[in-house]
C-alpha atoms as a PDB file:
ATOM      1  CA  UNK A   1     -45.841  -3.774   2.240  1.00  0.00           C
ATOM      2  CA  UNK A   2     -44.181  -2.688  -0.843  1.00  0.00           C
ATOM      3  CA  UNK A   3     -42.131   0.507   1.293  1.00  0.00           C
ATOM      4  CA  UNK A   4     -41.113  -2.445   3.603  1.00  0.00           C
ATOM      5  CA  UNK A   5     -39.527  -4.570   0.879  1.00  0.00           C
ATOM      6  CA  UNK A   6     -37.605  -1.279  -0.718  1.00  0.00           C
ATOM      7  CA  UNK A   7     -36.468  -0.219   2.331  1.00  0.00           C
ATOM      8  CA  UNK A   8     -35.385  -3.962   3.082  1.00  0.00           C
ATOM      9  CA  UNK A   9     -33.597  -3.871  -0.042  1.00  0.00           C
ATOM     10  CA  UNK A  10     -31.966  -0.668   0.280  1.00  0.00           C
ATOM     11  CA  UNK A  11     -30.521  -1.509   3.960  1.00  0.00           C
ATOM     12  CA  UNK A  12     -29.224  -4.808   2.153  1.00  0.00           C
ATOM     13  CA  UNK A  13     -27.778  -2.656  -0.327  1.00  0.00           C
ATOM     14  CA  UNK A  14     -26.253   0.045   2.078  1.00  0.00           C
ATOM     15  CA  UNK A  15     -24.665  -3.180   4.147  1.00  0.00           C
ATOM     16  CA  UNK A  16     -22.760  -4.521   1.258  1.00  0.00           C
ATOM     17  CA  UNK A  17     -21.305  -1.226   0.109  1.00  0.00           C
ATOM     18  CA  UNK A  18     -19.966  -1.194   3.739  1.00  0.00           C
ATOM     19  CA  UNK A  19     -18.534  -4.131   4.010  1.00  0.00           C
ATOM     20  CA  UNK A  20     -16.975  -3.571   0.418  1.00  0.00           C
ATOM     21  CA  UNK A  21     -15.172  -0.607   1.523  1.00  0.00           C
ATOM     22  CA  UNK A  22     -14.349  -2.593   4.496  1.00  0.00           C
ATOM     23  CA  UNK A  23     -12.856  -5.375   2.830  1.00  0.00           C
ATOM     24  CA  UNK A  24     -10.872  -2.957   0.615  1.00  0.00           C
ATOM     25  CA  UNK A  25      -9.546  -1.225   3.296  1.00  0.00           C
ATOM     26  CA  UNK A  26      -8.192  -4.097   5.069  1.00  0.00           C
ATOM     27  CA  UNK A  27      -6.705  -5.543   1.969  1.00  0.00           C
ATOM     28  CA  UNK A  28      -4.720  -2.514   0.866  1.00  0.00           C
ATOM     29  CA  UNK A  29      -3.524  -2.204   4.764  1.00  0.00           C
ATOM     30  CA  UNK A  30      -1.518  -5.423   4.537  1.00  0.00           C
ATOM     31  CA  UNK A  31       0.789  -4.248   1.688  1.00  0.00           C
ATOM     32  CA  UNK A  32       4.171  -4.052   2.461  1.00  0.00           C
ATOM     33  CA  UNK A  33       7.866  -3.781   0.853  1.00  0.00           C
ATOM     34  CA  UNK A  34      11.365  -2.433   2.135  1.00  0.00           C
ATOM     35  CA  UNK A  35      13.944  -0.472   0.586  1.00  0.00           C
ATOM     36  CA  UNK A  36      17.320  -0.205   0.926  1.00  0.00           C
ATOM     37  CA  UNK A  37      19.915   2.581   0.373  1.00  0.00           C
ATOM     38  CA  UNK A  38      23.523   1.872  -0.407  1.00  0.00           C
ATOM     39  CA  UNK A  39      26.292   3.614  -1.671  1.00  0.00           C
ATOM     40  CA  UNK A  40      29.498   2.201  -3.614  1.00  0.00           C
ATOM     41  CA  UNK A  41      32.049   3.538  -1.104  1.00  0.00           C
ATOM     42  CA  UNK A  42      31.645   4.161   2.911  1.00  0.00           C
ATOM     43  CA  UNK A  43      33.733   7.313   2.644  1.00  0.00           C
ATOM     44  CA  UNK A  44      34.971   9.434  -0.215  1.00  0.00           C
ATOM     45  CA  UNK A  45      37.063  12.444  -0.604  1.00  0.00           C
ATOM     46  CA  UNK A  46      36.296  16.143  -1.173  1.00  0.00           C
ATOM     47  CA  UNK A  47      35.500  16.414  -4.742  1.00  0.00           C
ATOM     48  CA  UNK A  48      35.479  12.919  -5.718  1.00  0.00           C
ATOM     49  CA  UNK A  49      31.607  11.380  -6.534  1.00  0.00           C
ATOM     50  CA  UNK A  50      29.650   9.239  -4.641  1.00  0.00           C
ATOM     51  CA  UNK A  51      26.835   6.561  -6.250  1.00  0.00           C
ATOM     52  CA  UNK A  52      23.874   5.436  -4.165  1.00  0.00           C
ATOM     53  CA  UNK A  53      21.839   2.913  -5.273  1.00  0.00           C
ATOM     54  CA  UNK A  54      18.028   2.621  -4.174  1.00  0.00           C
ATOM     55  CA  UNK A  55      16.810  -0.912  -4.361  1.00  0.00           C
ATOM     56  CA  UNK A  56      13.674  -2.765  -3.431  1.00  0.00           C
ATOM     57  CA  UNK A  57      12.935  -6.127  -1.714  1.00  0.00           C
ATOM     58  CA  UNK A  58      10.960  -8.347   0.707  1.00  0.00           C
ATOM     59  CA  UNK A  59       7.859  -6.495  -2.084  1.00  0.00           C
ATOM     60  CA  UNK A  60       4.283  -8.139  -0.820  1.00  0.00           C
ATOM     61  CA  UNK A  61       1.613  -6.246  -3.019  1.00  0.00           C
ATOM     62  CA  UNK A  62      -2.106  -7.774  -3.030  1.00  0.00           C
ATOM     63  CA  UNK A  63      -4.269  -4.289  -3.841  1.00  0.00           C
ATOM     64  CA  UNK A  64      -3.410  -3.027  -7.553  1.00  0.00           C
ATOM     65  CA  UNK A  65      -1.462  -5.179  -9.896  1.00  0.00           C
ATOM     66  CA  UNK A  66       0.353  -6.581  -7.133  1.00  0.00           C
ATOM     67  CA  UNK A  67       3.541  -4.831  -7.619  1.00  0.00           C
ATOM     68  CA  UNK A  68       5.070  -1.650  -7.518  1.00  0.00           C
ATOM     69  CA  UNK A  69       5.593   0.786 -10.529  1.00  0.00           C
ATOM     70  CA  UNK A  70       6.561   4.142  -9.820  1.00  0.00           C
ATOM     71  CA  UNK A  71       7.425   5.791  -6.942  1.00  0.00           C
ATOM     72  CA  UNK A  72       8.246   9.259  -5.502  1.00  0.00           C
ATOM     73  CA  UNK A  73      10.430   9.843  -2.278  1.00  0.00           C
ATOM     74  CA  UNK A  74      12.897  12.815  -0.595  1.00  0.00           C
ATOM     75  CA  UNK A  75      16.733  12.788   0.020  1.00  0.00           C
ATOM     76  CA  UNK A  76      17.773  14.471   2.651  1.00  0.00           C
ATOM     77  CA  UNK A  77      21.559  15.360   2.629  1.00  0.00           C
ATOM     78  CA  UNK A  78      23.357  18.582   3.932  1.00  0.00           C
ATOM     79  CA  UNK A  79      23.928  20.278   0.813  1.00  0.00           C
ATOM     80  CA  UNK A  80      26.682  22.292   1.923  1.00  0.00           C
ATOM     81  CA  UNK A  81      28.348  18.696   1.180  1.00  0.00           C
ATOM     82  CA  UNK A  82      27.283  17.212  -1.679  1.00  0.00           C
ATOM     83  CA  UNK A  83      25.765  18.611  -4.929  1.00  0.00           C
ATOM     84  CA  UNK A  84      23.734  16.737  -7.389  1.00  0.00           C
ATOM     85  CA  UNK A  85      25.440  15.131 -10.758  1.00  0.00           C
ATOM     86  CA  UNK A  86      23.033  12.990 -12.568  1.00  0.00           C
ATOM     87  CA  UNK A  87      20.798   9.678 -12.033  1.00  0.00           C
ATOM     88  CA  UNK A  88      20.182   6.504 -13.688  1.00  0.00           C
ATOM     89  CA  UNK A  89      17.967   3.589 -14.035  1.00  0.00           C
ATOM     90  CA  UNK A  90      18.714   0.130 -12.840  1.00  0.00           C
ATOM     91  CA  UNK A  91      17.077  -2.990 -14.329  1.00  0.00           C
ATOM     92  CA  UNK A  92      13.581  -2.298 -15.953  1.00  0.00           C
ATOM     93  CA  UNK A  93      13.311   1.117 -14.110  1.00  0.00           C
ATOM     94  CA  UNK A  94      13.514   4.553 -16.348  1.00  0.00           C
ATOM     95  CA  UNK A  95      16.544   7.131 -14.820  1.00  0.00           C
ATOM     96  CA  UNK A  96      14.897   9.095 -11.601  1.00  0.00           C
ATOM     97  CA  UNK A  97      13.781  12.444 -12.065  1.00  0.00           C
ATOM     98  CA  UNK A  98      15.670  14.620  -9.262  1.00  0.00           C
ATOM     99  CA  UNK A  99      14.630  18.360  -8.590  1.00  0.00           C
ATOM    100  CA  UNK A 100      14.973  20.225  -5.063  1.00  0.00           C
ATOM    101  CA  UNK A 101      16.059  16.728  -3.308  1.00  0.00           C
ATOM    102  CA  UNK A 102      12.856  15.115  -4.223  1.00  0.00           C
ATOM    103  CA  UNK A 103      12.538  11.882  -7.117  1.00  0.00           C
ATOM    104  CA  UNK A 104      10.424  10.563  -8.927  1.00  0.00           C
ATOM    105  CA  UNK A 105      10.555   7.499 -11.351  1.00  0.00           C
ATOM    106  CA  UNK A 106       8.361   4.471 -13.383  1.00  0.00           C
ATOM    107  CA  UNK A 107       8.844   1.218 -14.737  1.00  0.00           C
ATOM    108  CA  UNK A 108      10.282   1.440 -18.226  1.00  0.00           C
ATOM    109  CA  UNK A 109       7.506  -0.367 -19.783  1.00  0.00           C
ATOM    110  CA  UNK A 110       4.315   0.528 -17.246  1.00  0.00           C
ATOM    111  CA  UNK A 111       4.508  -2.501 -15.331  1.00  0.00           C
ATOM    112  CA  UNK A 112       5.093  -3.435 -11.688  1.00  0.00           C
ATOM    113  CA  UNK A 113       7.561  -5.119 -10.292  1.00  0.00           C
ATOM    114  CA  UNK A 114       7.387  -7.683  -7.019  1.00  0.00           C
ATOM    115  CA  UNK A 115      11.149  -9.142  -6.771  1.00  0.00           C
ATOM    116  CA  UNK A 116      13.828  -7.860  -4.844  1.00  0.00           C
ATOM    117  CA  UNK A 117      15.864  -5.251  -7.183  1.00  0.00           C
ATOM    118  CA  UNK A 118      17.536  -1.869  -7.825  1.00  0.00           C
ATOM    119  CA  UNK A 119      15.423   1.306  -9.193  1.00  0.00           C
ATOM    120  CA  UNK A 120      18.152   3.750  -9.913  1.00  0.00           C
ATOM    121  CA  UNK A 121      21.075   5.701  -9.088  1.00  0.00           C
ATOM    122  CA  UNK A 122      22.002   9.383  -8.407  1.00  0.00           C
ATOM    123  CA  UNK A 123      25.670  10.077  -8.551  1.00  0.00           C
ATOM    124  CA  UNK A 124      26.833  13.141  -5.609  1.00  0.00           C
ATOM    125  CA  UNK A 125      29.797  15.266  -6.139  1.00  0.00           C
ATOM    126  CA  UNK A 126      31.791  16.182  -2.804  1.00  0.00           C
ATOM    127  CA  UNK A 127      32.167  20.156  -2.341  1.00  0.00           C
ATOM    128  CA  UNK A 128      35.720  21.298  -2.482  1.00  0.00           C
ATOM    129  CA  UNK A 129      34.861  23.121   1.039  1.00  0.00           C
ATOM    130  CA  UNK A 130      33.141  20.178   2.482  1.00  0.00           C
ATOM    131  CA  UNK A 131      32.808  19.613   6.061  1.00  0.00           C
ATOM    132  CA  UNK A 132      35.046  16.792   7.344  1.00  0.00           C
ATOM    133  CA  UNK A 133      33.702  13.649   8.994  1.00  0.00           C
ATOM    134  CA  UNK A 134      30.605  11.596   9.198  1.00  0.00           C
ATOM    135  CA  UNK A 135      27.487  12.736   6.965  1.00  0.00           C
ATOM    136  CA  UNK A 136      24.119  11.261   6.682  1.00  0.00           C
ATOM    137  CA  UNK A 137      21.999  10.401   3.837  1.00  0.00           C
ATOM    138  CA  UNK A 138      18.252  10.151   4.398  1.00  0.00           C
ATOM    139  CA  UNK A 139      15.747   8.308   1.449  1.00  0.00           C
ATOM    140  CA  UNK A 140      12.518   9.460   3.453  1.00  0.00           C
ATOM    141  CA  UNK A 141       8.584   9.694   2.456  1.00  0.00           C
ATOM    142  CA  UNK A 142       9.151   6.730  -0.096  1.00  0.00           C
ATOM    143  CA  UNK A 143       5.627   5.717  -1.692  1.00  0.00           C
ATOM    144  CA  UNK A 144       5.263   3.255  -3.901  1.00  0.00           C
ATOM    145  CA  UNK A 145       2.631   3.105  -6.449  1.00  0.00           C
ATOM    146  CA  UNK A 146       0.589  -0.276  -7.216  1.00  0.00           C
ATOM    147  CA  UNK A 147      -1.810   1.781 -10.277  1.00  0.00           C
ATOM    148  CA  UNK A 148      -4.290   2.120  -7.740  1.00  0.00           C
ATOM    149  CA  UNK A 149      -3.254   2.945  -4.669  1.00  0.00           C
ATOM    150  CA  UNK A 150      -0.028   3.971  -3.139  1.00  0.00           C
ATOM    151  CA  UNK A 151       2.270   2.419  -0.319  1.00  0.00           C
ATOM    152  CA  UNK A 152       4.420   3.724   2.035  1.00  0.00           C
ATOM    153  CA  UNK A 153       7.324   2.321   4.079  1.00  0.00           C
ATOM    154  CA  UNK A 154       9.681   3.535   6.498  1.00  0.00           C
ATOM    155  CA  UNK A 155      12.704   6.029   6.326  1.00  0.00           C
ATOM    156  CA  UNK A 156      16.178   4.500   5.614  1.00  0.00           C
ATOM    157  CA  UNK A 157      19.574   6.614   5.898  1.00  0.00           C
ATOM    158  CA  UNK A 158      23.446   5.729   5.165  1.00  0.00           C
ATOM    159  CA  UNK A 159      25.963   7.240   6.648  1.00  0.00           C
ATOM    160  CA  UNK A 160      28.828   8.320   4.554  1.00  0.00           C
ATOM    161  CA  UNK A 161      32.523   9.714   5.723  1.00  0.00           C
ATOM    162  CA  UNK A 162      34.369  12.720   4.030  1.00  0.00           C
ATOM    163  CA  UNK A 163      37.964  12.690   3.739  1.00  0.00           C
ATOM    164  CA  UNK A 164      40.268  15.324   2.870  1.00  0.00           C
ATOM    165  CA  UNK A 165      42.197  15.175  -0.402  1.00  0.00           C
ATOM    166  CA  UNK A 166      45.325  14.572   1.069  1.00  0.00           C
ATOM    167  CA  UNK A 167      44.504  12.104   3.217  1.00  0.00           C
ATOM    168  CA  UNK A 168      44.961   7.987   1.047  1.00  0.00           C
ATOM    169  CA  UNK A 169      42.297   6.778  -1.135  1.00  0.00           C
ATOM    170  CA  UNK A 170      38.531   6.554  -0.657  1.00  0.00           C
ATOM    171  CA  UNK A 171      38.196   3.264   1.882  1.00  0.00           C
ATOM    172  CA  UNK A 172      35.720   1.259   0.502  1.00  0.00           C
ATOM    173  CA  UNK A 173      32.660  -0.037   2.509  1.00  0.00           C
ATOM    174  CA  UNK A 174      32.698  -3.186   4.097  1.00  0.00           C
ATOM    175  CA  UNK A 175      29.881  -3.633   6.476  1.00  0.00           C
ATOM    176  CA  UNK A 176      29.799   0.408   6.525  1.00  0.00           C
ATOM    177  CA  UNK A 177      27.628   2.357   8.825  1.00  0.00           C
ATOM    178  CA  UNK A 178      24.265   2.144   8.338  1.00  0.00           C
ATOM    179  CA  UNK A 179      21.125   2.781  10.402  1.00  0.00           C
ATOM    180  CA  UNK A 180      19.535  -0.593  10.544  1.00  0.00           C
ATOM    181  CA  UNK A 181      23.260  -2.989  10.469  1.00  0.00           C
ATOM    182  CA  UNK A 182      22.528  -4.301   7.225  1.00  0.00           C
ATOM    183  CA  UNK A 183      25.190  -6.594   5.844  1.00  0.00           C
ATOM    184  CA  UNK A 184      26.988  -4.851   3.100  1.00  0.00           C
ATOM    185  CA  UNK A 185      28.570  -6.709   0.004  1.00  0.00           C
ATOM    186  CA  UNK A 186      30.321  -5.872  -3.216  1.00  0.00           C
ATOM    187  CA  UNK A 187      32.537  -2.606  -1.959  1.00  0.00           C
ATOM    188  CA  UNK A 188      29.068  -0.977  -0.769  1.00  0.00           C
ATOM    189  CA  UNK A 189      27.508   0.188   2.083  1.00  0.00           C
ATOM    190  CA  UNK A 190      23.626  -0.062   2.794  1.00  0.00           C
ATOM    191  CA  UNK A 191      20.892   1.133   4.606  1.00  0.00           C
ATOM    192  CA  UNK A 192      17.232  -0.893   4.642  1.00  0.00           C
ATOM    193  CA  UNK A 193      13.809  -0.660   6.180  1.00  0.00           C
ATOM    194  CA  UNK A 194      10.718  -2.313   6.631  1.00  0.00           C
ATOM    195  CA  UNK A 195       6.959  -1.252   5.999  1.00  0.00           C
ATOM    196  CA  UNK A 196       5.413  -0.257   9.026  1.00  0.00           C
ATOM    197  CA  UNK A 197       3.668   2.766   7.906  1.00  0.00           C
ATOM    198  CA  UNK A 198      -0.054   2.818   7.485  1.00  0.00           C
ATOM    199  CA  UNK A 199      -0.865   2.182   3.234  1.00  0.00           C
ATOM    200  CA  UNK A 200      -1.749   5.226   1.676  1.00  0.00           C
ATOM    201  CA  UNK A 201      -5.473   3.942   0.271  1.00  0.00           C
ATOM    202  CA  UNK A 202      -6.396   4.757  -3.573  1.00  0.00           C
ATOM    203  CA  UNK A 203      -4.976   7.565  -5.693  1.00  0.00           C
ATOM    204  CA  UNK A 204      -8.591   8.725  -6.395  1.00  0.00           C
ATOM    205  CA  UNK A 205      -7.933  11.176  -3.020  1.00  0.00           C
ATOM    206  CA  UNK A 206      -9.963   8.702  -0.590  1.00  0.00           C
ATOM    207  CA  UNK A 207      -8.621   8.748   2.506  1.00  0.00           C
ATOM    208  CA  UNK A 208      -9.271   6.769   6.315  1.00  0.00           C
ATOM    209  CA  UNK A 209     -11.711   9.627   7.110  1.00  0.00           C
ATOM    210  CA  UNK A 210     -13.450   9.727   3.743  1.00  0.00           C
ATOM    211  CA  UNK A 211     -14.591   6.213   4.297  1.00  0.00           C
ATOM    212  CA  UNK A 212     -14.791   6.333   7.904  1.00  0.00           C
ATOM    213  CA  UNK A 213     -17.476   9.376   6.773  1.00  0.00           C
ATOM    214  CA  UNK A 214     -19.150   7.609   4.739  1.00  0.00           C
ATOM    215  CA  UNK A 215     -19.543   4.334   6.973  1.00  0.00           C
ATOM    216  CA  UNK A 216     -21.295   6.682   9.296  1.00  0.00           C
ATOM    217  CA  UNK A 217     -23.290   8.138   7.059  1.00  0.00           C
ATOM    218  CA  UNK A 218     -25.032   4.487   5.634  1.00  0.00           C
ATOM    219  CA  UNK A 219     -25.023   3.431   9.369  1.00  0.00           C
ATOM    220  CA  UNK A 220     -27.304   6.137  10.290  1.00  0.00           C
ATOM    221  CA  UNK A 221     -29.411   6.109   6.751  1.00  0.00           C
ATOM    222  CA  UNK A 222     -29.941   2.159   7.560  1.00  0.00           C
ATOM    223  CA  UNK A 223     -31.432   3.201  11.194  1.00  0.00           C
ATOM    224  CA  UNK A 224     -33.285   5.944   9.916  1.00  0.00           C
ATOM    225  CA  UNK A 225     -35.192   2.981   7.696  1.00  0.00           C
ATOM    226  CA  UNK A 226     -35.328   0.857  10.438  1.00  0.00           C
ATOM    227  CA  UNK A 227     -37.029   3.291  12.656  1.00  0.00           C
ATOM    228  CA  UNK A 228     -39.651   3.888   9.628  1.00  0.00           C
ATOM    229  CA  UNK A 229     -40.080  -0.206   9.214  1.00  0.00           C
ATOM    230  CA  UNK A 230     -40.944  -0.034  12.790  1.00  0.00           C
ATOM    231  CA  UNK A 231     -43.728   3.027  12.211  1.00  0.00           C
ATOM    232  CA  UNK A 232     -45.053   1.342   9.052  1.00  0.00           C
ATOM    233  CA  UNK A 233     -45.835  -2.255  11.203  1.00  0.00           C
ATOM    234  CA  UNK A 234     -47.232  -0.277  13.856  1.00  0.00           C
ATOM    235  CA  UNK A 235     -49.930   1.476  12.052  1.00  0.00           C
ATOM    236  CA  UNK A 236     -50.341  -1.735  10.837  1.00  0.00           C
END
């Protein structure tokens, strides 16, 4: 009687752990935000600079502290273009770290954030040799960190026109070109998109299969004591 009311008490224990992990996984799946790439000028000449900004918005953050505060990403730009100048941060952000068209930054003071904002700038120089025309700008892989697990949300891109030095000064970006047609205001031009990636679950390296592992593995430990309940009231 007693192995029947461990084993009882293990399978109830096994079940919640389950739907724990369950429950956690749904939760962190329903995180969202978008970001948004601008840049102050739709085209620019060779060897003048170019500022894009990378801001945040439409931020809906339940797993975590409900917010995001750091983030890492790629930029994607033909190099034979532009080169890199420097970055800055925006608001309550510290400057992004740039190396090999990858960045990284945090919150100044640790925290998240869940309001619509900028995170930080990197100024571009145009090459003296650039290629005329119509150049794109990718932000891609952006994942956004909530302390304790990271979200991801969908490329965005800008599209960006070089001039030639002779030709009259850098038209600034009404409207601009932009992947998604997102209004543009201020002089800029802008590029957003929307979180329909799956959420990247917890930071400690747990993945979808980990869990999905795991799940199997209680499933078949609770049978395996439900077959031996069954013996034990037999020989009963």
């Amino acid at each position: 009687m007693k192995n029947i009311i461990k084993s009882k008490k293990a399978i109830t224990i096994i079940l919640t752990v389950i739907l724990l992990l369950l429950t956690t996984t749904v939760y962190a799946a329903n995180d969202s935000f978008k970001t948004a790439l601008s840049a102050n000028n739709s085209s620019v000449k060779r060897e003048e600079n170019i500022i894009l900004t990378i801001s945040l918005s439409d931020i809906a953050i339940e797993s975590g502290e409900k917010g995001i505060g750091a983030y890492t990403a790629n930029l994607e730009f033909d190099s034979s273009v532009f080169e890199y100048v420097k970055t800055n941060g925006t608001n309550n952000w510290e400057a992004p770290v740039y190396q090999a068209k990858k960045i990284v930054g945090n919150t100044a003071d640790g925290k998240v954030v869940n309001t619509n904002q900028s995170i930080g700038t990197i100024t571009f120089k145009v090459k003296e040799d650039a290629t005329l025309g119509e150049t794109t700008i990718k932000l891609t892989n952006f994942s956004g960190s909530t302390a304790e697990s990271d979200v991801t949300t969908e490329d965005t891109s800008i599209k960006i026109t070089i001039l030639d030095k002779e030709n009259g000064g850098s038209q600034s970006g009404n409207g601009g070109s932009s992947q998604n047609g997102s209004d543009n205001k201020g002089g800029s031009t802008s590029s957003s998109s929307s979180n329909k990636k799956p959420t990247v679950l917890p930071a400690t390296g747990t993945s979808y299969i980990t869990i999905y592992t795991l799940i199997g593995a209680f499933v078949l430990v609770a049978i395996i004591f439900g077959i031996k309940i069954k013996l034990l009231n037999k020989k009963k």
